[in-house]
Protein backbone atom coordinates (compact mmCIF):
# COMPACT_ATOMS: atom_id res chain seq x y z
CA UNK A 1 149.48 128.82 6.12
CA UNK A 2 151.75 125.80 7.19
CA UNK A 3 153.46 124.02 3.90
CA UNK A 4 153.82 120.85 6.13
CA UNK A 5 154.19 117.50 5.02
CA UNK A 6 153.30 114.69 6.35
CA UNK A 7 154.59 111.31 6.84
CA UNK A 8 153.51 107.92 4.41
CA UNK A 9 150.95 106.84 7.11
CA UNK A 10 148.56 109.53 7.17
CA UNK A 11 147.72 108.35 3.41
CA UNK A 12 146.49 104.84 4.61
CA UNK A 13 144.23 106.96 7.08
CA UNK A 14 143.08 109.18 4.40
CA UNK A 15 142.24 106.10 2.18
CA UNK A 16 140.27 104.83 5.19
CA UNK A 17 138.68 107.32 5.85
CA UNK A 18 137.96 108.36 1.99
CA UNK A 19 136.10 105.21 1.51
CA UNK A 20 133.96 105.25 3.78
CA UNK A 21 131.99 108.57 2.79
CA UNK A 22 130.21 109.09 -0.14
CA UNK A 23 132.62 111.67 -2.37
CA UNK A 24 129.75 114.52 -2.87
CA UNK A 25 129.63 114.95 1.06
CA UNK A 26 133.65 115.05 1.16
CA UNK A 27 133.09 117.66 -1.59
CA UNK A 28 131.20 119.77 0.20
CA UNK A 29 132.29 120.19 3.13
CA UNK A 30 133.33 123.40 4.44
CA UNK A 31 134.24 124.52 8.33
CA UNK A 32 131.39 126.09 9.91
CA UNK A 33 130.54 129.68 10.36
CA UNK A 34 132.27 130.00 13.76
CA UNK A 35 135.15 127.93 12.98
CA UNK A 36 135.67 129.72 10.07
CA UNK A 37 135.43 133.11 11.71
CA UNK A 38 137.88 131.97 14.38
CA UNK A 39 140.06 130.91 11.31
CA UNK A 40 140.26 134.75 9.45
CA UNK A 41 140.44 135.81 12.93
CA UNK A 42 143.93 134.08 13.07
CA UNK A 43 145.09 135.03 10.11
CA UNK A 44 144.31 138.22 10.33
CA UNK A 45 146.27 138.31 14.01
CA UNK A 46 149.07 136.17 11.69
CA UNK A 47 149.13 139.24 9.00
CA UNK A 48 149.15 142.31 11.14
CA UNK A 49 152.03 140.29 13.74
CA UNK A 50 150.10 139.79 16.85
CA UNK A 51 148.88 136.83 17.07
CA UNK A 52 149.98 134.64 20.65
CA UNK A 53 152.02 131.64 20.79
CA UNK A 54 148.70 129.74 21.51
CA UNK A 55 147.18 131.10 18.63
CA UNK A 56 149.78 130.25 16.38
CA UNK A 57 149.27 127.23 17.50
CA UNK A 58 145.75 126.68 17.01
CA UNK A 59 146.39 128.42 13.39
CA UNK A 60 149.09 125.19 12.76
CA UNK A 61 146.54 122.85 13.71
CA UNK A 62 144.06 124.59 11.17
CA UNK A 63 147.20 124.19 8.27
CA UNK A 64 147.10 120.50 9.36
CA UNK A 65 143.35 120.47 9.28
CA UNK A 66 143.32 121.75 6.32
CA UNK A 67 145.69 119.50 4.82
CA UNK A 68 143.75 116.25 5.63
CA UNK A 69 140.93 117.62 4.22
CA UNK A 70 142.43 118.52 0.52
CA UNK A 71 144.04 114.72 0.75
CA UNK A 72 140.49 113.62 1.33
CA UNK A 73 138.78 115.47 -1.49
CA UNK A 74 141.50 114.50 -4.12
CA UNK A 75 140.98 111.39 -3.28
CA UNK A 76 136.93 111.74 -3.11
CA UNK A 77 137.39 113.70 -6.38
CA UNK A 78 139.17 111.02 -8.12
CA UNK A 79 136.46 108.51 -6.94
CA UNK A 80 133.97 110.44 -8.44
CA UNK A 81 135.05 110.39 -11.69
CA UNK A 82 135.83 106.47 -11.72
């Protein structure tokens, strides 16, 4: 996927939002069954070279996604164990 990085201010959102959940639910969570699908789906399309310009899309906005979410579990993670 993506390798993007994102700016300072997403971290004050993260901590926000990191707080405010009890770190086993953060843990846990996973995309759902049809999201999920529609994710290997993409990648798959990605692999084999034909995936769309609007698909590529929607698979950066997964990355993304998917980035916010491993910023929240760290941080849920390291809560945890405090």
């Amino acid at each position: 996927m993506s390798s993007t990085t994102f700016p300072p201010v997403y971290d004050e959102l993260v901590d926000v939002l990191a707080e405010d959940v009890e770190p086993e639910r953060l843990l846990k969570f996973r995309l759902s069954p049809g999201k999920q699908k529609l994710l290997d789906g993409l990648l798959t399309k990605n692999r084999d070279g034909t995936i769309s310009s609007d698909e590529a899309a929607e698979l950066e906005a997964f990355a993304q996604f998917e980035h916010v979410v491993r910023m929240l579990k760290a941080r849920a993670l390291k809560a945890s164990r405090s």
